[in-house]
N, C-alpha and C. Protein backbone atom coordinates (compact mmCIF):
# COMPACT_ATOMS: atom_id res chain seq x y z
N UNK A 1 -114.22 1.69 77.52
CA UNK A 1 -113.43 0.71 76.80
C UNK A 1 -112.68 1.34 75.63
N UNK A 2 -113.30 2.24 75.10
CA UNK A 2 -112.56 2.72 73.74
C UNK A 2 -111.69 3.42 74.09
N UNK A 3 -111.64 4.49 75.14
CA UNK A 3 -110.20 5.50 75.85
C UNK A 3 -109.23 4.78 76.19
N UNK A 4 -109.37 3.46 76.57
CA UNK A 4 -108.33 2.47 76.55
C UNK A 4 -107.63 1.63 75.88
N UNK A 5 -108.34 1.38 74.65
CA UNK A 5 -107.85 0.71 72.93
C UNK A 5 -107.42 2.02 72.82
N UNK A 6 -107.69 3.18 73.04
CA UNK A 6 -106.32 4.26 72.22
C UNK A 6 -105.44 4.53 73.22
N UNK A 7 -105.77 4.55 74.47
CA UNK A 7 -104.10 4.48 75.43
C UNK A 7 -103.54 4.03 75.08
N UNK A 8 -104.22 2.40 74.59
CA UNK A 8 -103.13 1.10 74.44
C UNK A 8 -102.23 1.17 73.30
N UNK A 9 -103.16 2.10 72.32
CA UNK A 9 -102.48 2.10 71.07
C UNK A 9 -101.17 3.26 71.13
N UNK A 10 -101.17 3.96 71.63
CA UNK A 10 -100.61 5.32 72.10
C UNK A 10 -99.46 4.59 72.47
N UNK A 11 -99.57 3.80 73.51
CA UNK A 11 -98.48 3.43 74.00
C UNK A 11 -97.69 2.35 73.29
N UNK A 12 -98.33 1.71 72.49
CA UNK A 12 -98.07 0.76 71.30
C UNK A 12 -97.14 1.46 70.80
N UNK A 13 -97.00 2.60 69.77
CA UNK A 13 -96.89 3.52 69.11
C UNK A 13 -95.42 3.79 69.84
N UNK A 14 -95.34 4.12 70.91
CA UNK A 14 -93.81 4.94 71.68
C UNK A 14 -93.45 3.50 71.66
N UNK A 15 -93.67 2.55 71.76
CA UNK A 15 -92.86 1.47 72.16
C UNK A 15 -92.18 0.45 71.01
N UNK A 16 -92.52 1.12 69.56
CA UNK A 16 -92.48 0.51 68.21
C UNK A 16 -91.64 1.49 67.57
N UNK A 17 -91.60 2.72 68.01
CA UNK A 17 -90.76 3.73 67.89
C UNK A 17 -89.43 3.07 68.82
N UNK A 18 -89.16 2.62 69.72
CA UNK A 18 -87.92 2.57 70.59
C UNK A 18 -87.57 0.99 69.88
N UNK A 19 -88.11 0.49 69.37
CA UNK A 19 -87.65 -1.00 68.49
C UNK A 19 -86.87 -0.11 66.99
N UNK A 20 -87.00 0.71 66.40
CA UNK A 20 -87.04 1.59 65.44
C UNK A 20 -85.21 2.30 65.60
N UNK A 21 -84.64 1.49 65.27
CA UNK A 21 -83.00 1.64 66.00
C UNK A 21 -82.35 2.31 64.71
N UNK A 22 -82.63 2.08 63.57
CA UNK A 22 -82.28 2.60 62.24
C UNK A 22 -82.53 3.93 61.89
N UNK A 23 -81.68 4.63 61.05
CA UNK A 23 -82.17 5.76 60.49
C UNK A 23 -82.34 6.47 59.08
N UNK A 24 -83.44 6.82 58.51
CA UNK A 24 -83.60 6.53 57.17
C UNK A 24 -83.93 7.76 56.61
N UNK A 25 -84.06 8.23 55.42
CA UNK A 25 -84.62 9.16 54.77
C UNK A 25 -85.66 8.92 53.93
N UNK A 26 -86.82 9.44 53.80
CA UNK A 26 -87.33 8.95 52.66
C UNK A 26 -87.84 10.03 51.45
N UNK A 27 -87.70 10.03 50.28
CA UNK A 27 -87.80 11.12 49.50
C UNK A 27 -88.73 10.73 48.09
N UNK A 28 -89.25 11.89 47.60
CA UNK A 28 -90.09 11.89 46.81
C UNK A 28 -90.00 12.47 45.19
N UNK A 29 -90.10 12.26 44.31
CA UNK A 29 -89.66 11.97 42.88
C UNK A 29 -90.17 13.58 42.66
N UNK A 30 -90.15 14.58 42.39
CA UNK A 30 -90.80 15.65 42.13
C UNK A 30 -90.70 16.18 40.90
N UNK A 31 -89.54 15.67 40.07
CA UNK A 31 -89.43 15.84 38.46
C UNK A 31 -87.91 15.81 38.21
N UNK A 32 -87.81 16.64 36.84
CA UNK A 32 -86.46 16.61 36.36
C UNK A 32 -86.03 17.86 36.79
N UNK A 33 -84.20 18.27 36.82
CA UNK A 33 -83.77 19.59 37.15
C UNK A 33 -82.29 19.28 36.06
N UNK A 34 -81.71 20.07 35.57
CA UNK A 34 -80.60 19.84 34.47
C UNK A 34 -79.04 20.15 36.12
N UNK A 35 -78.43 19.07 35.74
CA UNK A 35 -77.92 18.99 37.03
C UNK A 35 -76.31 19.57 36.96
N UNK A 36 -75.48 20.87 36.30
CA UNK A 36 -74.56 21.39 36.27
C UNK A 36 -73.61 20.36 36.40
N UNK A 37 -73.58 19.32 36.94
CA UNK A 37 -71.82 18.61 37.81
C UNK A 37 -72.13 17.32 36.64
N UNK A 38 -73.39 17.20 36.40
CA UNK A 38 -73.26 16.23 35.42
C UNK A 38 -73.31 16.29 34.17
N UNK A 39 -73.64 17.29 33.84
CA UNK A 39 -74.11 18.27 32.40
C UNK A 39 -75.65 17.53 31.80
N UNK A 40 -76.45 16.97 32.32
CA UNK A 40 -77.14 17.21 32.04
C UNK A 40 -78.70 16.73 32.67
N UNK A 41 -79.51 16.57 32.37
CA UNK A 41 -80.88 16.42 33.21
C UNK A 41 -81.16 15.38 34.89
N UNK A 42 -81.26 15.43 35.81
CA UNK A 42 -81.45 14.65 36.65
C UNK A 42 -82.84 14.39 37.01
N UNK A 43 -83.15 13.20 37.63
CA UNK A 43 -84.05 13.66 38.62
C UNK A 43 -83.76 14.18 39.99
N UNK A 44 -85.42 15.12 40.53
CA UNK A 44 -84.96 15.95 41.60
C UNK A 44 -86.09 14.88 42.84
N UNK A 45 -85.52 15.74 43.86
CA UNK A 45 -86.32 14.71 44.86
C UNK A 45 -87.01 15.92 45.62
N UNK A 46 -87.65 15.11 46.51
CA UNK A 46 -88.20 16.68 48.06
C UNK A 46 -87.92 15.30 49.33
N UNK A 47 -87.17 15.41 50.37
CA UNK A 47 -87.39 15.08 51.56
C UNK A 47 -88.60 15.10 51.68
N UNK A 48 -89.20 13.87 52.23
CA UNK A 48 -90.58 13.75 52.91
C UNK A 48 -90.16 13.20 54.33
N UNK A 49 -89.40 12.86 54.83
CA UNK A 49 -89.34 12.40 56.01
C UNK A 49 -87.35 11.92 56.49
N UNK A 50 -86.81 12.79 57.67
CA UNK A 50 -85.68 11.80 58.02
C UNK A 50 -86.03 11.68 59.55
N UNK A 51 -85.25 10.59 59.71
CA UNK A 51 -85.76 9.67 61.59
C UNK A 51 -85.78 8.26 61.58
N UNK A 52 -86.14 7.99 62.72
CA UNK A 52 -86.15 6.22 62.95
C UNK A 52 -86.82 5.84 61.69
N UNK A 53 -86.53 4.85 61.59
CA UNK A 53 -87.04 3.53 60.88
C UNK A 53 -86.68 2.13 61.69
N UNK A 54 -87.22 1.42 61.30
CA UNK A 54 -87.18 -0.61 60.59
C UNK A 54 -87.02 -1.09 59.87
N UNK A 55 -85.92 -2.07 59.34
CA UNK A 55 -86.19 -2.52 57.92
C UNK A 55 -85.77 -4.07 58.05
N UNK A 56 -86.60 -4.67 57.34
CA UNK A 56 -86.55 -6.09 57.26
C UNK A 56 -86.47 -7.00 56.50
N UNK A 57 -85.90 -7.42 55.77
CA UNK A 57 -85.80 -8.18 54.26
C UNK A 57 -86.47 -9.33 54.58
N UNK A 58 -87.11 -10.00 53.27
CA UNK A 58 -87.79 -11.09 53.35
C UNK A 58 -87.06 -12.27 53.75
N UNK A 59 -87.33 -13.41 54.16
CA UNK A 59 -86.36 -14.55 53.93
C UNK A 59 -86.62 -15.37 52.57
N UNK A 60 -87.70 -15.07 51.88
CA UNK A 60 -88.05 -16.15 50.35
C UNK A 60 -86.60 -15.38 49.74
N UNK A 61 -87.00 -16.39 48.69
CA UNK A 61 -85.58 -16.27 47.44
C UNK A 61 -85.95 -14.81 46.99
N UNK A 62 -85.13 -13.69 46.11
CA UNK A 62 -85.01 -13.05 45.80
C UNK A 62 -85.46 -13.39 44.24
N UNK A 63 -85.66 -12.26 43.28
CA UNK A 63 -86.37 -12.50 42.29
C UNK A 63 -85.38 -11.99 40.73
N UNK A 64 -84.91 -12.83 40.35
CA UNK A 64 -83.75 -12.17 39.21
C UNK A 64 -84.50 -11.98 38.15
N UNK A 65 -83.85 -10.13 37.89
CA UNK A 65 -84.45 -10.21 36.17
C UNK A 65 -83.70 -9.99 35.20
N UNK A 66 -83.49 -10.40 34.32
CA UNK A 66 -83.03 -9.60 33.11
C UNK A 66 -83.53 -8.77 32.42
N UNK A 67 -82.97 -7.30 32.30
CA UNK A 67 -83.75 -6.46 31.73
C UNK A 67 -82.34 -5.24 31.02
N UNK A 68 -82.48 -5.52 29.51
CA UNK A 68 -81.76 -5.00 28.42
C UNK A 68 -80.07 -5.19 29.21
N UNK A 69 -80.06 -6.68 28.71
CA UNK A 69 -78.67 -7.09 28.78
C UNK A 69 -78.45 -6.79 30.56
N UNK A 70 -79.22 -6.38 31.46
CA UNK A 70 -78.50 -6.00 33.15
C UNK A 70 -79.51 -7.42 33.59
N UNK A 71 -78.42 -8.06 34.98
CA UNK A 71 -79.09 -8.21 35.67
C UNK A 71 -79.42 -7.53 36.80
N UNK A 72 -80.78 -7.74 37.38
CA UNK A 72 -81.57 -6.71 38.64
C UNK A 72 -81.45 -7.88 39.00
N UNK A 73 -81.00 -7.73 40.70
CA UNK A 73 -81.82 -8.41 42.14
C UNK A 73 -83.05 -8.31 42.97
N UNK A 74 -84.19 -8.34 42.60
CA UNK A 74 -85.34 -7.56 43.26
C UNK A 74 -85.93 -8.48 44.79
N UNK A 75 -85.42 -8.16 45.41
CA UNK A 75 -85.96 -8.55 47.09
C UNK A 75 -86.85 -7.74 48.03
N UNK A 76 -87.86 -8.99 48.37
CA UNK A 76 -88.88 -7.97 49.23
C UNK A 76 -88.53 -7.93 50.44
N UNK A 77 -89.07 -6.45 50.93
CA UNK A 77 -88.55 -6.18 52.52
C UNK A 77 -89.85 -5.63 52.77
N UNK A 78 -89.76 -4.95 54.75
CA UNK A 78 -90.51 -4.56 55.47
C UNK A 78 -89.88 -3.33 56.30
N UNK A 79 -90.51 -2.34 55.45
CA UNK A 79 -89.78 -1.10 56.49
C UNK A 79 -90.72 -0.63 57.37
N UNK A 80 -90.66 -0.25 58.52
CA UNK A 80 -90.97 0.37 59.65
C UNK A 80 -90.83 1.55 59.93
N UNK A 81 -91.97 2.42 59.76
CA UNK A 81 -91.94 3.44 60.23
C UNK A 81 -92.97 4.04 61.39
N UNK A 82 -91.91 5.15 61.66
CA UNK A 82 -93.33 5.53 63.26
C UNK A 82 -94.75 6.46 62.47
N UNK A 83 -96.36 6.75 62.73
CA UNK A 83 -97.12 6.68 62.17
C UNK A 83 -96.87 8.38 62.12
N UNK A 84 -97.93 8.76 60.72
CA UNK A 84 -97.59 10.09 60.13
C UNK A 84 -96.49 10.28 59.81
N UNK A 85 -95.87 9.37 58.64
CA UNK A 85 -94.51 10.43 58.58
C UNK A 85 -95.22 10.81 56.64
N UNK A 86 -95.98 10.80 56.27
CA UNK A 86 -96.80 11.65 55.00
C UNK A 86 -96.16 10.57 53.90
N UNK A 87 -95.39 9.38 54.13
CA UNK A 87 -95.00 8.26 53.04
C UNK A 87 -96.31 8.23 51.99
N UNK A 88 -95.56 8.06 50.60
CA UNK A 88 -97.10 7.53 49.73
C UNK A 88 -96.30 6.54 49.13
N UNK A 89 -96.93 5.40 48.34
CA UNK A 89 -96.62 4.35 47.71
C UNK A 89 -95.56 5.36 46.46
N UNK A 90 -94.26 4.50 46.16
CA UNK A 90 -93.27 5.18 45.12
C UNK A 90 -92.35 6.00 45.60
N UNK A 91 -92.57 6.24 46.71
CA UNK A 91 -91.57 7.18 47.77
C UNK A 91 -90.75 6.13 47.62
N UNK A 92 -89.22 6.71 48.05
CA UNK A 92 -87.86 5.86 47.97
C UNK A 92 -86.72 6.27 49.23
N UNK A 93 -86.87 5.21 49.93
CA UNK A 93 -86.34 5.01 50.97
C UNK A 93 -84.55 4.66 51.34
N UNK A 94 -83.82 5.41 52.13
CA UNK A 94 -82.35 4.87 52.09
C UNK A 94 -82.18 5.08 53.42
N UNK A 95 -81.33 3.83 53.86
CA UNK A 95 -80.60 3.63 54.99
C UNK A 95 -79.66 5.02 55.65
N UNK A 96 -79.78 5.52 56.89
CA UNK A 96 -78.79 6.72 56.60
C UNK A 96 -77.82 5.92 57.83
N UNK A 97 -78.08 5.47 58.89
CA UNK A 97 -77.57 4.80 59.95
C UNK A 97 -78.59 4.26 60.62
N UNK A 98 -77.64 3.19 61.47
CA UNK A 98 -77.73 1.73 61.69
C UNK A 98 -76.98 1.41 63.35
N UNK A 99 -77.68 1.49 63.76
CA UNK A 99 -76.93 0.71 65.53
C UNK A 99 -76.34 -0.53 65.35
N UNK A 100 -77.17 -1.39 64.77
CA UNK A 100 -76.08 -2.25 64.21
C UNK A 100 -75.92 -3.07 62.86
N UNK A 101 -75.25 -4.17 62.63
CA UNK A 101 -74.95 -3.89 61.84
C UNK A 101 -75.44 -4.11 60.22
N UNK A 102 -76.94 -4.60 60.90
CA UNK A 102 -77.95 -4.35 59.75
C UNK A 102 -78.88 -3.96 60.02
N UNK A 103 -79.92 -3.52 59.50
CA UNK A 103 -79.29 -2.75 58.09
C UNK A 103 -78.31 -2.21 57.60
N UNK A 104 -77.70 -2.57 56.00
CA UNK A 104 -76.21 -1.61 56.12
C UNK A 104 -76.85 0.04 55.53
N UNK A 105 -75.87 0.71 56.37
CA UNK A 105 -75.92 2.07 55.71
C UNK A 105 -76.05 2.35 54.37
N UNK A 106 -76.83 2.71 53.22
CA UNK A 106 -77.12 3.12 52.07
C UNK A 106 -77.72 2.19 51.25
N UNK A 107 -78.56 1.16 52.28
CA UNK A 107 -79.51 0.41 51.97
C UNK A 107 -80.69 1.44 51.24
N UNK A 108 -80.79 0.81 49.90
CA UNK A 108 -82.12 1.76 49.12
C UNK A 108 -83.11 0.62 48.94
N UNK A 109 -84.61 1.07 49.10
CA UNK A 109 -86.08 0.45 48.65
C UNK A 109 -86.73 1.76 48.24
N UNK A 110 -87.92 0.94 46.94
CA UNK A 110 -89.04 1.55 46.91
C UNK A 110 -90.16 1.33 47.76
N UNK A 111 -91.09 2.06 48.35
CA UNK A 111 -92.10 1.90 49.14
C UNK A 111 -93.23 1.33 48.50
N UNK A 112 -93.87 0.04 48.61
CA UNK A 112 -94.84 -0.17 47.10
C UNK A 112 -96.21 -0.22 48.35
N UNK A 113 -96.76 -0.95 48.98
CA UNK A 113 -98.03 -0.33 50.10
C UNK A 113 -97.94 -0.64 51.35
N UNK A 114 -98.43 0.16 51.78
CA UNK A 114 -99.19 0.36 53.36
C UNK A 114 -99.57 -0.44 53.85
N UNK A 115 -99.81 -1.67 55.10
CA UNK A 115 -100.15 -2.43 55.60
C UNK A 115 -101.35 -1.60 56.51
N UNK A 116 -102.43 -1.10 56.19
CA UNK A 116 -103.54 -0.81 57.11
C UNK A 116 -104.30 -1.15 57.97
N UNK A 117 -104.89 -0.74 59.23
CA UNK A 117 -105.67 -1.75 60.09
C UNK A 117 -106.22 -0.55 61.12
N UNK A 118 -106.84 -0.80 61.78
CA UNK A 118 -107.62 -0.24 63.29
C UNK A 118 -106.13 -0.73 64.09
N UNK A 119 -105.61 0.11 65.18
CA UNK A 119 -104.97 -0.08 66.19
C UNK A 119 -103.34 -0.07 66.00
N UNK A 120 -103.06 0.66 64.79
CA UNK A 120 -101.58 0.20 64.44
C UNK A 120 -100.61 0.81 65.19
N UNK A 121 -99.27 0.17 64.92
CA UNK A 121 -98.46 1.07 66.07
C UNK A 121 -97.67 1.67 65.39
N UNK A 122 -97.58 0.97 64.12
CA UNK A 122 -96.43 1.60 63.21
C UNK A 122 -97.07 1.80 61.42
N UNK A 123 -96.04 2.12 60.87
CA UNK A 123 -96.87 2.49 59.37
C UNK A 123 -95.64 0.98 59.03
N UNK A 124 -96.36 0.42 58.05
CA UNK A 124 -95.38 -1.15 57.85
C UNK A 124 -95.60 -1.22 56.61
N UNK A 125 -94.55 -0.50 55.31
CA UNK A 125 -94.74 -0.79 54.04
C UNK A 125 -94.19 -1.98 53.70
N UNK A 126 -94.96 -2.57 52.53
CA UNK A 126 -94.02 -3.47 51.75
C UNK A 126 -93.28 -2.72 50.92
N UNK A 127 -91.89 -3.31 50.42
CA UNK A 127 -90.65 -2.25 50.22
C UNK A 127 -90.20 -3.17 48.96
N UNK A 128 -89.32 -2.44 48.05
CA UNK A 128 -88.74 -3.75 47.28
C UNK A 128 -87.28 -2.97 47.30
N UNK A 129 -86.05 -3.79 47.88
CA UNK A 129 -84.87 -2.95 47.87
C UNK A 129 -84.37 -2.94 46.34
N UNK A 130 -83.85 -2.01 46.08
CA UNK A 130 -82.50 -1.55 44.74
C UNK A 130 -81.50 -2.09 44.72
């Protein structure tokens, strides 16, 4: 019985990958670097992952803030990814292409957690887009 809950999952897995029509990058905060074109400090990133993705915005209302005179739009989403791609919570995610026509291309989220379980097919963060 158990060689067959992981076939099943196995095959779960390729078949959550082929729903996975989007393509995303996701990258990781690694510090500051002084950035020549701008004259002065940036942050730097490291690629942790480019390839399929999912992404799914919530349907609830979106959450407005004011913060020093700006307004932010903060909306929750659901990104999809295929399992192992080394994501950690704070990783920051962008749209690179799109089959159609949403997600739009240069769609950005932060990755905030992991949806965990026995049997998954996919890694399913909660996301909050930029």
């Amino acid at each position: 019985m158990q060689r067959r809950a992981v076939k099943a999952t196995r095959r779960g897995r390729e078949r959550a990958k082929m729903l996975m029509i989007a393509t995303c990058t996701i990258k990781r905060l690694t510090g500051n670097g002084f950035d020549p074109a701008l004259g002065h400090e940036a942050a730097t990133f490291e690629t942790i992952y480019t390839g399929r993705c999912g992404y799914d915005v919530d349907a609830t209302q979106p959450t407005e803030l004011l913060v020093a005179a700006a307004n932010y739009t903060i909306t929750n989403a659901l990104a999809k990814l295929p399992i192992g791609t080394g994501a950690k919570p704070g990783d920051l995610l962008e749209i690179t292409s799109a089959q159609l026509e949403l997600p739009r291309v240069g769609t950005k989220a932060e990755l905030v957690e992991l949806a965990e379980g026995t049997h998954r097919t996919a890694e399913r963060w909660r996301a909050v887009s930029m």
